[in-house]
N, C-alpha and C. Protein backbone atom coordinates (compact mmCIF):
# COMPACT_ATOMS: atom_id res chain seq x y z
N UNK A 1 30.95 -54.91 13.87
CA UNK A 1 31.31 -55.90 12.87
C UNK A 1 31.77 -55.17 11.61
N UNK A 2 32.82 -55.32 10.92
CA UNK A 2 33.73 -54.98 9.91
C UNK A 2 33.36 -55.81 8.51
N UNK A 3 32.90 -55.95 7.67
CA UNK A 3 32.51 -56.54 6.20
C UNK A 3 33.38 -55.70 4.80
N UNK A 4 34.16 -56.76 4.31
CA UNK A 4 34.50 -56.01 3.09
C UNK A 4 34.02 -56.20 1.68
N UNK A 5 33.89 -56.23 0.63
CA UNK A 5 33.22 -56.56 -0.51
C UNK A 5 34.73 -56.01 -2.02
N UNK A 6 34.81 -56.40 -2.81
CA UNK A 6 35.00 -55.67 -3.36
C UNK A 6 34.55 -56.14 -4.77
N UNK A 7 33.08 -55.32 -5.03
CA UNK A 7 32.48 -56.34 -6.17
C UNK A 7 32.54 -55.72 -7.46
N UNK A 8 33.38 -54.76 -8.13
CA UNK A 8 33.66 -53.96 -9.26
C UNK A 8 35.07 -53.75 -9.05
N UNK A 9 35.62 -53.50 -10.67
CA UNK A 9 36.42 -52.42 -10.63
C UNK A 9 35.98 -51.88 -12.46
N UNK A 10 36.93 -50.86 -12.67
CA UNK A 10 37.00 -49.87 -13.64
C UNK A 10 37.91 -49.06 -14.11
N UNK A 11 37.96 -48.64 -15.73
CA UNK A 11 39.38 -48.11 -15.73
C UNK A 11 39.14 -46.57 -16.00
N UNK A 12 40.10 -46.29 -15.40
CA UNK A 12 39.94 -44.37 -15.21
C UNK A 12 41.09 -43.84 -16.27
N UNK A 13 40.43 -43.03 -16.81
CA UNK A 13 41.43 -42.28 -17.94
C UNK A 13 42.23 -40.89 -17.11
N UNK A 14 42.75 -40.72 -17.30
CA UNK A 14 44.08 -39.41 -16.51
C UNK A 14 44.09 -38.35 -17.45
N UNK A 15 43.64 -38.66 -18.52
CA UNK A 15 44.01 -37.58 -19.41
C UNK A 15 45.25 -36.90 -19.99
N UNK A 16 46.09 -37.98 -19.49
CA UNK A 16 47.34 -37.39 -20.24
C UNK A 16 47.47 -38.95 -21.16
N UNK A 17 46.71 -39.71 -21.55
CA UNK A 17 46.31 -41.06 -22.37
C UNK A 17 46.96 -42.14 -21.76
N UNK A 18 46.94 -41.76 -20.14
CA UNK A 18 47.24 -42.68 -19.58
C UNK A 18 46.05 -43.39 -19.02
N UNK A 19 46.30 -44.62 -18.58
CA UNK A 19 44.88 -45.07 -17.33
C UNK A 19 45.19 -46.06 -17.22
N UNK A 20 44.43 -46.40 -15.68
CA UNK A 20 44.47 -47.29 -14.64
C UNK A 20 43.41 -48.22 -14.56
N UNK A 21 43.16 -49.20 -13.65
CA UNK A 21 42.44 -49.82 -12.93
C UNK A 21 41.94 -49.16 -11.60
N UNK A 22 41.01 -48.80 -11.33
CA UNK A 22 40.45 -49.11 -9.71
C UNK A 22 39.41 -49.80 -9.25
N UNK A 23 39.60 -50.14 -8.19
CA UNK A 23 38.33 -51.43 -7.57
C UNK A 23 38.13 -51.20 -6.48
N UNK A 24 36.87 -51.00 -6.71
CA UNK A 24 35.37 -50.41 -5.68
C UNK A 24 35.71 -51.39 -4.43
N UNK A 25 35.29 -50.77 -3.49
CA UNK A 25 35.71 -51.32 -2.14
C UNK A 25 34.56 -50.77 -1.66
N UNK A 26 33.46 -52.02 -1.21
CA UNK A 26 32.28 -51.89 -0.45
C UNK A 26 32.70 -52.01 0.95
N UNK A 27 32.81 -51.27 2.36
CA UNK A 27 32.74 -51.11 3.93
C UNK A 27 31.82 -51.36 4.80
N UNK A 28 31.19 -52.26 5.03
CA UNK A 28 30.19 -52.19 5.85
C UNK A 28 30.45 -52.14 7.50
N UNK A 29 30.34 -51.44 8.40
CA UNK A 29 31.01 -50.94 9.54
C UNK A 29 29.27 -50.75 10.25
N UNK A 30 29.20 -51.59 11.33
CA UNK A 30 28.13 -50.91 12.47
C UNK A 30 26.82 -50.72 11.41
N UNK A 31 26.70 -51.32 10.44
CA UNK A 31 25.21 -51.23 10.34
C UNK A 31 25.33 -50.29 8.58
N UNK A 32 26.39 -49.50 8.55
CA UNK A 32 26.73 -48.36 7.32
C UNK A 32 27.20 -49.13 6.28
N UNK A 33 27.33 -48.28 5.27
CA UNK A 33 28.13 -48.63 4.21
C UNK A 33 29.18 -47.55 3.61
N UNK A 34 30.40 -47.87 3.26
CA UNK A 34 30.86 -46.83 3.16
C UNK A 34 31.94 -47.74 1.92
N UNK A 35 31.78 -46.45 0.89
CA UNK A 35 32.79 -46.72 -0.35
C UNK A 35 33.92 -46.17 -0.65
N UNK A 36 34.99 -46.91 -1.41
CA UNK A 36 36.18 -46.16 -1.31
C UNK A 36 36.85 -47.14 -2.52
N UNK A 37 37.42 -46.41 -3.05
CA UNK A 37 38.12 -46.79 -4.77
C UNK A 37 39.51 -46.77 -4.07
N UNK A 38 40.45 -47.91 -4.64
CA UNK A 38 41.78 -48.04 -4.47
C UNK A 38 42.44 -48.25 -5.19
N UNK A 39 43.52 -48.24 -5.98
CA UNK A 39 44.21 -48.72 -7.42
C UNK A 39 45.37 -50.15 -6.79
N UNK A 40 45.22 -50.99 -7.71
CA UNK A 40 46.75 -51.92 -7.51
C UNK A 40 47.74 -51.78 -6.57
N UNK A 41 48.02 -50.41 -6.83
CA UNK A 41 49.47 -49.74 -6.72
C UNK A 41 49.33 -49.59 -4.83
N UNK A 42 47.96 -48.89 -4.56
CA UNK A 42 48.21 -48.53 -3.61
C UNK A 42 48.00 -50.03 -2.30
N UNK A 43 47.21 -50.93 -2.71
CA UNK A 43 47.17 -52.17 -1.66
C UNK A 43 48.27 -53.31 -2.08
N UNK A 44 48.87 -52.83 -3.07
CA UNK A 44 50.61 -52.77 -3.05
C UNK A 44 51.57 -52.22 -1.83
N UNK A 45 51.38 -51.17 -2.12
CA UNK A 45 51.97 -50.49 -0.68
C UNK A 45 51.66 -50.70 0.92
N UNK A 46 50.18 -51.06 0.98
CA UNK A 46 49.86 -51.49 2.17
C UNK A 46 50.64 -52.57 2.52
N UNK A 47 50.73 -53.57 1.78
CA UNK A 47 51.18 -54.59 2.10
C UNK A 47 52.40 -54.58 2.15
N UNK A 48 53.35 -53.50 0.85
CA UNK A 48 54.54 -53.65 1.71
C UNK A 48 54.75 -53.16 3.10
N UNK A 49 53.84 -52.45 3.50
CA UNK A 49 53.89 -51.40 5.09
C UNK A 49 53.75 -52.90 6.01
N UNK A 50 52.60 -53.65 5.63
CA UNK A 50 52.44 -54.20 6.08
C UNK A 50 53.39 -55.21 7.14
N UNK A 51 54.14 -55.70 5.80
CA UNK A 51 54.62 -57.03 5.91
C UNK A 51 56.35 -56.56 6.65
N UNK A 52 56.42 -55.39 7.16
CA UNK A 52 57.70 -54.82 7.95
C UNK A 52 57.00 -55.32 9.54
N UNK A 53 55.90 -54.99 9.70
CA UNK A 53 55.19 -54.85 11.06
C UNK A 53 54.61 -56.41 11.30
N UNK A 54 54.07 -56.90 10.57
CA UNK A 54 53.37 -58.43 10.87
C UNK A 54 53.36 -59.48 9.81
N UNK A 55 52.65 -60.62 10.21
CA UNK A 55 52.70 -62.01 8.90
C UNK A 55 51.74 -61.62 8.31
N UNK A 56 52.20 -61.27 6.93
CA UNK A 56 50.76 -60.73 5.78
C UNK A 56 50.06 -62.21 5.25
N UNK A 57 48.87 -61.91 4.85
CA UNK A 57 48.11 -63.24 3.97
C UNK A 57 48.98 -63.19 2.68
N UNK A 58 48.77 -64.03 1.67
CA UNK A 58 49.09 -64.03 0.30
C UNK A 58 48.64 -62.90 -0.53
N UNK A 59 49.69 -62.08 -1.33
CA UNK A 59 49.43 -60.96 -1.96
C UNK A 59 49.20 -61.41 -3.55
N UNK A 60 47.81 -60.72 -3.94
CA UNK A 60 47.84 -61.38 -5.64
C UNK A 60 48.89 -60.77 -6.22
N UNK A 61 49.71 -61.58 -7.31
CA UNK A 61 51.06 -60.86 -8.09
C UNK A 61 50.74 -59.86 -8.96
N UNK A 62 51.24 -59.31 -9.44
CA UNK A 62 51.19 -58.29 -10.85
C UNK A 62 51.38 -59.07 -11.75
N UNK A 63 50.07 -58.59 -13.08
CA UNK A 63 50.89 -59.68 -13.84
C UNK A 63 50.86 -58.98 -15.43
N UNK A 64 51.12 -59.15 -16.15
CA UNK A 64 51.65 -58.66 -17.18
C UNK A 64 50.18 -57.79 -18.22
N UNK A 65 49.57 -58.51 -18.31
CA UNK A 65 48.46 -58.46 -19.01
C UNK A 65 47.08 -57.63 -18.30
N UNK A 66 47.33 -56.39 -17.71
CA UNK A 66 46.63 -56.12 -16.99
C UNK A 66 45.08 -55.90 -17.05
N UNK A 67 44.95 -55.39 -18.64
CA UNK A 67 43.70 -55.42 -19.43
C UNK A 67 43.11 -56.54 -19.52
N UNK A 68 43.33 -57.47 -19.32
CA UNK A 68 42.72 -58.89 -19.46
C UNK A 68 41.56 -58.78 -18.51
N UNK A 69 40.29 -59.10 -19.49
CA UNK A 69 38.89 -59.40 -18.11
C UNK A 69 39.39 -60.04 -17.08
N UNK A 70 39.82 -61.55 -17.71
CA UNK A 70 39.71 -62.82 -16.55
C UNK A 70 41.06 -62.34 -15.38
N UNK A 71 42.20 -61.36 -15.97
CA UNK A 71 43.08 -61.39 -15.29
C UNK A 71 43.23 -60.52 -14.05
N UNK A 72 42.10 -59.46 -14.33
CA UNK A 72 41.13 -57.89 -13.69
C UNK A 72 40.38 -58.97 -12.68
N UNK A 73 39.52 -60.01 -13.18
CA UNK A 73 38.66 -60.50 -12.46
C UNK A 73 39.63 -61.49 -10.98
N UNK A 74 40.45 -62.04 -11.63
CA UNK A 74 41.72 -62.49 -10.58
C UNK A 74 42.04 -61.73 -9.61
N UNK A 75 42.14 -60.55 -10.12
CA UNK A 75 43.11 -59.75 -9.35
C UNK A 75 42.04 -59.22 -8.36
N UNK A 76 40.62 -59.00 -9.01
CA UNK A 76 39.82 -58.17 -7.70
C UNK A 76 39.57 -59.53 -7.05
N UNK A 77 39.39 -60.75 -6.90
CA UNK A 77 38.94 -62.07 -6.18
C UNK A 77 40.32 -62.08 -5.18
N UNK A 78 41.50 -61.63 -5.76
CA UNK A 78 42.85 -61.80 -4.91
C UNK A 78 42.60 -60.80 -3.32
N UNK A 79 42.42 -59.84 -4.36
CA UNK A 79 42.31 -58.43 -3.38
C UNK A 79 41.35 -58.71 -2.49
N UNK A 80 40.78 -59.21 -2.86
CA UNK A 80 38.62 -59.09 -1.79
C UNK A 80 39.44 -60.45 -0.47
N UNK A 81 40.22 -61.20 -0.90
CA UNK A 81 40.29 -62.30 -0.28
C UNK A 81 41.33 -61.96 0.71
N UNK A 82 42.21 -61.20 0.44
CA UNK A 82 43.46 -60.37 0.90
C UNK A 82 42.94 -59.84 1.90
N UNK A 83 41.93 -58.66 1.60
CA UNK A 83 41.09 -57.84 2.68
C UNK A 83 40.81 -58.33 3.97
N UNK A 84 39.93 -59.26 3.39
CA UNK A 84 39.23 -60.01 4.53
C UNK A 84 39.99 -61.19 5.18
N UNK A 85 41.13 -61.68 4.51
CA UNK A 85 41.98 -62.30 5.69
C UNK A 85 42.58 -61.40 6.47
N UNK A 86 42.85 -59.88 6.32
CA UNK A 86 43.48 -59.25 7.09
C UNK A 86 42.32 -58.58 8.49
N UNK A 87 41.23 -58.79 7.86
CA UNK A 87 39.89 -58.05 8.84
C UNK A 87 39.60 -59.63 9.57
N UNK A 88 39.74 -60.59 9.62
CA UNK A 88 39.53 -62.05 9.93
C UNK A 88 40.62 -62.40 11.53
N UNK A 89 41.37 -60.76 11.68
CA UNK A 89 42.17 -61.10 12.37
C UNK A 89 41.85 -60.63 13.94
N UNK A 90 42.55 -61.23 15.39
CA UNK A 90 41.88 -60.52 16.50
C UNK A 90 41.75 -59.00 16.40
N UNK A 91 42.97 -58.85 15.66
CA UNK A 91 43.68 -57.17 16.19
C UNK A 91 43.69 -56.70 14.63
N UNK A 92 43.15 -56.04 13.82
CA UNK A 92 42.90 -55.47 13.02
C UNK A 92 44.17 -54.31 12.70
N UNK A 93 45.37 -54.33 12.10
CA UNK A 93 46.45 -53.60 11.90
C UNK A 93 45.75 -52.00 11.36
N UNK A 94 46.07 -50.59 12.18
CA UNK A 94 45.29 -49.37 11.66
C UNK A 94 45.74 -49.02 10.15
N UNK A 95 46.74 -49.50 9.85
CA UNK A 95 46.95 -49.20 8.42
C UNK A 95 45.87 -49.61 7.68
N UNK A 96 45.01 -50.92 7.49
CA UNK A 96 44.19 -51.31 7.37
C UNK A 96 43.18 -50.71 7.14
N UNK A 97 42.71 -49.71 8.57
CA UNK A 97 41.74 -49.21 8.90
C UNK A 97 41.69 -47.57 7.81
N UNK A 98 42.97 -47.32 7.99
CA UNK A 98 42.96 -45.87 7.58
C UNK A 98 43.13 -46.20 5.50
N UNK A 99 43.58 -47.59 5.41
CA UNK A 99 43.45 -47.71 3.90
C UNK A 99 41.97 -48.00 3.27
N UNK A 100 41.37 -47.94 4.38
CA UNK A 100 39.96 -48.77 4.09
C UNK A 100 39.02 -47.58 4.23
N UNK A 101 39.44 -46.44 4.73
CA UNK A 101 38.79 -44.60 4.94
C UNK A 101 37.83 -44.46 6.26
N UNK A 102 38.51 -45.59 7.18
CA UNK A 102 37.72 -45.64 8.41
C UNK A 102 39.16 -45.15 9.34
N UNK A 103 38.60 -43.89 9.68
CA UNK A 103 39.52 -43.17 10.87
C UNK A 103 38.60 -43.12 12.22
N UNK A 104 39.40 -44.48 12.86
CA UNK A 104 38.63 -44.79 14.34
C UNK A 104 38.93 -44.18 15.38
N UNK A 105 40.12 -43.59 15.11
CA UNK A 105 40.73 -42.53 16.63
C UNK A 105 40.42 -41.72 16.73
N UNK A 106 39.91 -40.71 15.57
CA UNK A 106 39.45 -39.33 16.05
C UNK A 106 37.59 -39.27 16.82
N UNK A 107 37.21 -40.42 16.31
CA UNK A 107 36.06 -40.71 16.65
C UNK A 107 35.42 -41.82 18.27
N UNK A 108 36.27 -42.46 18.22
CA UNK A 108 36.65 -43.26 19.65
C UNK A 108 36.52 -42.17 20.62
N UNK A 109 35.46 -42.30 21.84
CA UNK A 109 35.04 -41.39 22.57
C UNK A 109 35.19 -39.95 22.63
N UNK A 110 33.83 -39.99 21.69
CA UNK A 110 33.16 -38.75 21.23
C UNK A 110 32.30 -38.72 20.20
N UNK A 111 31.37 -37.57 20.47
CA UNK A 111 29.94 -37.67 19.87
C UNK A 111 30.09 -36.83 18.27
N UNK A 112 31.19 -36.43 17.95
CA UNK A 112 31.03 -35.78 16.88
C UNK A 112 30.47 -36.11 15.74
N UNK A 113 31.04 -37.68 15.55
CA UNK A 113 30.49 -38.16 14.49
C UNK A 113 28.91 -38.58 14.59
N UNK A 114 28.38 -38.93 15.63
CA UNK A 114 26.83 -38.33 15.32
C UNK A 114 26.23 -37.25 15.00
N UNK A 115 27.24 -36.32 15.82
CA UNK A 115 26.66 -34.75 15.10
C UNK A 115 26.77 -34.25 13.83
N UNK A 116 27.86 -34.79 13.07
CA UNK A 116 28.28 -34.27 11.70
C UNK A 116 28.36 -35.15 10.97
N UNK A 117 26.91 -36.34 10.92
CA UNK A 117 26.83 -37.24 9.59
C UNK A 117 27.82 -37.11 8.37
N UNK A 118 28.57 -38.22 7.55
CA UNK A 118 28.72 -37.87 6.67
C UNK A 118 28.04 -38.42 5.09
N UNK A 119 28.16 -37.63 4.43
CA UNK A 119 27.26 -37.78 3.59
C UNK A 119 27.19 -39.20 2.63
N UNK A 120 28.61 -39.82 2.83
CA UNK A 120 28.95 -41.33 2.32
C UNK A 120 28.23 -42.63 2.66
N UNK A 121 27.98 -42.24 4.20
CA UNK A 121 27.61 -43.63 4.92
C UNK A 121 25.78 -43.35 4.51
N UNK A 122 25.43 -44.54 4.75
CA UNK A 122 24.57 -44.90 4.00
C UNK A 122 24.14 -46.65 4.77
N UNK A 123 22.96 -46.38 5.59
CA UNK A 123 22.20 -47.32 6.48
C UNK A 123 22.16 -48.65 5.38
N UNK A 124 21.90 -49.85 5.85
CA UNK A 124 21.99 -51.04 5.05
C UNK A 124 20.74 -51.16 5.58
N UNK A 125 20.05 -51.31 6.05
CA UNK A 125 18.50 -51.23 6.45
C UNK A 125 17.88 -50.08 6.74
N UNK A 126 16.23 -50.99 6.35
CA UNK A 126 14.92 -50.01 6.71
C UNK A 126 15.09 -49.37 8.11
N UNK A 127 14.34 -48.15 8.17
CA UNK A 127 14.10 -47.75 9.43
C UNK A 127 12.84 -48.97 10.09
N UNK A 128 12.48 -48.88 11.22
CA UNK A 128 11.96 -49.66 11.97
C UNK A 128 10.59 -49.15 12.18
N UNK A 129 10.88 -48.05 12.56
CA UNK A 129 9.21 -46.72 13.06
C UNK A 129 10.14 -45.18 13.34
N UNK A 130 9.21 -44.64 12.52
CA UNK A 130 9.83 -43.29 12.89
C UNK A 130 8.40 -42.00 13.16
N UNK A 131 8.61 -40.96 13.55
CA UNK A 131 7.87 -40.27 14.10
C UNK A 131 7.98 -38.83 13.38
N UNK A 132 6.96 -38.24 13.01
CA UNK A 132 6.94 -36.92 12.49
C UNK A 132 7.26 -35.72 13.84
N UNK A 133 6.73 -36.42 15.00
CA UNK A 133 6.89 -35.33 16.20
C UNK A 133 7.05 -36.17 16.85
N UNK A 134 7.23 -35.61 18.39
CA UNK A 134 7.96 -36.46 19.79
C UNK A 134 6.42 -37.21 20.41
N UNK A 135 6.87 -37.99 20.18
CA UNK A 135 5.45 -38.53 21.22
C UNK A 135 5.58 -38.40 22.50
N UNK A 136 6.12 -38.44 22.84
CA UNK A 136 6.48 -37.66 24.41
C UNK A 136 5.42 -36.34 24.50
N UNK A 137 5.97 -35.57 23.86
CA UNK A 137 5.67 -34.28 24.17
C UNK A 137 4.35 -33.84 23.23
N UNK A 138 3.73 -35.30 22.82
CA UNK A 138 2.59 -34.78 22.21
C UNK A 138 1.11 -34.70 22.96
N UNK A 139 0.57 -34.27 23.10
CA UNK A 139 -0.58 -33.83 24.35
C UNK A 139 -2.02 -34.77 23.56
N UNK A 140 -2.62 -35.56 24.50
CA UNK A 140 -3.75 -35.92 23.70
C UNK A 140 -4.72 -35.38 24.60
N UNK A 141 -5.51 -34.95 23.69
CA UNK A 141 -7.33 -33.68 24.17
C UNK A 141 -8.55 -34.70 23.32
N UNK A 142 -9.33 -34.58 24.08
CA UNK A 142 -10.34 -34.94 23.84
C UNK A 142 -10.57 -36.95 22.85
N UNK A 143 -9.47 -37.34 23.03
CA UNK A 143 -9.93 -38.33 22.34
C UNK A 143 -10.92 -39.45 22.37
N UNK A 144 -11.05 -40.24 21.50
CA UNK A 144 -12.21 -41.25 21.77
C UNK A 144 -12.10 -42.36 22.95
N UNK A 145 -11.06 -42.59 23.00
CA UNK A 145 -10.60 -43.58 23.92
C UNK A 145 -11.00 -42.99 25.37
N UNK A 146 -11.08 -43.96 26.53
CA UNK A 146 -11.25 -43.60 28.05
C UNK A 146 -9.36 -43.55 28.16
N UNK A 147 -9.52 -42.89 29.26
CA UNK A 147 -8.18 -42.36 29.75
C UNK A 147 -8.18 -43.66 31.49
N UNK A 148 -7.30 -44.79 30.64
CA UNK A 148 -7.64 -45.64 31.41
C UNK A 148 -6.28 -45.65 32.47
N UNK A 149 -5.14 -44.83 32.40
CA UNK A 149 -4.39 -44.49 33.32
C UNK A 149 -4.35 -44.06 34.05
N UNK A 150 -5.82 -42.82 34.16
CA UNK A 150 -6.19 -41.66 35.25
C UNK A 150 -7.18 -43.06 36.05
N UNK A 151 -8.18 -43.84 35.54
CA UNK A 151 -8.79 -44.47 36.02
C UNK A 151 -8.30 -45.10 37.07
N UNK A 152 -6.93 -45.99 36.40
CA UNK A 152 -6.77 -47.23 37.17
C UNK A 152 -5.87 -46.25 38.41
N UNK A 153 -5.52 -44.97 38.42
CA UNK A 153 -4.98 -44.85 39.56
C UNK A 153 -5.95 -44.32 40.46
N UNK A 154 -7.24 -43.45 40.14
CA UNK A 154 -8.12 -43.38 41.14
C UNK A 154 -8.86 -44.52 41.44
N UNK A 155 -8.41 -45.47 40.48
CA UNK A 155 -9.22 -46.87 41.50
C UNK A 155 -7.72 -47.16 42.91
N UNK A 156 -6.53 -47.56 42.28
CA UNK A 156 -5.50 -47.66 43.27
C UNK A 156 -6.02 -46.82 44.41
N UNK A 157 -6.34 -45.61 44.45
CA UNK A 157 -6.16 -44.50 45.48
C UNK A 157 -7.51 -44.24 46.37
N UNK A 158 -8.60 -44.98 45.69
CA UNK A 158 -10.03 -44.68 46.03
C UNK A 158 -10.96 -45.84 46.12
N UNK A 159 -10.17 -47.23 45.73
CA UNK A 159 -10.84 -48.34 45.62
C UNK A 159 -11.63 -48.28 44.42
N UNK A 160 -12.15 -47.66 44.09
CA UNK A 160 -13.46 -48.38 43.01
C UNK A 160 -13.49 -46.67 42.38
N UNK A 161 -13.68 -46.86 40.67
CA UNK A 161 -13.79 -46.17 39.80
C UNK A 161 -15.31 -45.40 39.83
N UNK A 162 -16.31 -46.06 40.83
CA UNK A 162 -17.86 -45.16 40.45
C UNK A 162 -17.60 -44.61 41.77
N UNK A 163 -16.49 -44.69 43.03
CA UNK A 163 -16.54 -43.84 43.94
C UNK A 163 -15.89 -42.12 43.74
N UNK A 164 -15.23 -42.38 42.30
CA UNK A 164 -14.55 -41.25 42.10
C UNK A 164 -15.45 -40.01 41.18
N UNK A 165 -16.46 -40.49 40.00
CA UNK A 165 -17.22 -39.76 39.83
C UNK A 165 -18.05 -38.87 40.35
């Protein structure tokens, strides 16, 4: 299951006294979370990529006043709504995928990406039970409990548990 969010944005200075807008793009993918900043400009471009290859949703306009709270706040409600009509779809376009920082092909059968966590994703839930050591391979000696597995099979094998003592 695919979830998009995009519940911030912010303006970034360049240092040459220029600056932008970008807006936080929450991913939730299989259980993770994964973040990724995009500017105007560039889900601009998606969509023109887009709209050569398939029927795009409604794109929010540019609009003059870009500093404007309410007009910032438009524009990320446009975008968030944009997203998710395009993730709302059977077939999910990879431009999409790869604008969104989810690269599914190199990972599509194969274990790498379990082996080489990355440090972004980030579980949306508690663990459940976890274990300091393997319980498997942990040996129990002497405990308080009767060892009622050895029992019940020398009863299976011997009929009755006081014939085995």
């Amino acid at each position: 299951m695919l979830k998009v969010n995009i519940p911030s944005h912010r303006k970034v200075e360049d240092g040459r006294e220029k600056s932008y807008t970008v807006f936080s793009i929450e991913v939730y993918m299989s259980g993770r979370l994964r973040e990724v900043e995009r500017r105007y400009s560039e889900f601009e471009h998606l969509h023109k990529k887009l709209k050569k290859v398939t029927q795009t949703p409604e794109f929010p306009p540019k609009k003059v006043l870009k500093w404007n709270v309410k007009v910032l706040e438009q524009r990320r409600h446009g975008l968030e709504t944009y997203l998710q009509s395009l993730l709302g779809r059977d077939r999910v376009p990879k431009g999409v995928m790869t604008f969104l920082g989810l690269n599914l092909g190199s990972s599509l059968g194969s274990f790498e990406s379990l082996d080489n966590p990355r440090e972004d994703r980030r579980t949306t839930h508690q663990p459940i039970m976890s274990f300091t050591s393997d319980p498997v391979q942990h040996e129990v000696t002497g405990g308080s409990l009767p060892d009622i597995i050895t029992q019940g099979v020398h009863m299976g094998l011997y009929g009755s548990n006081d014939e085995v003592s």
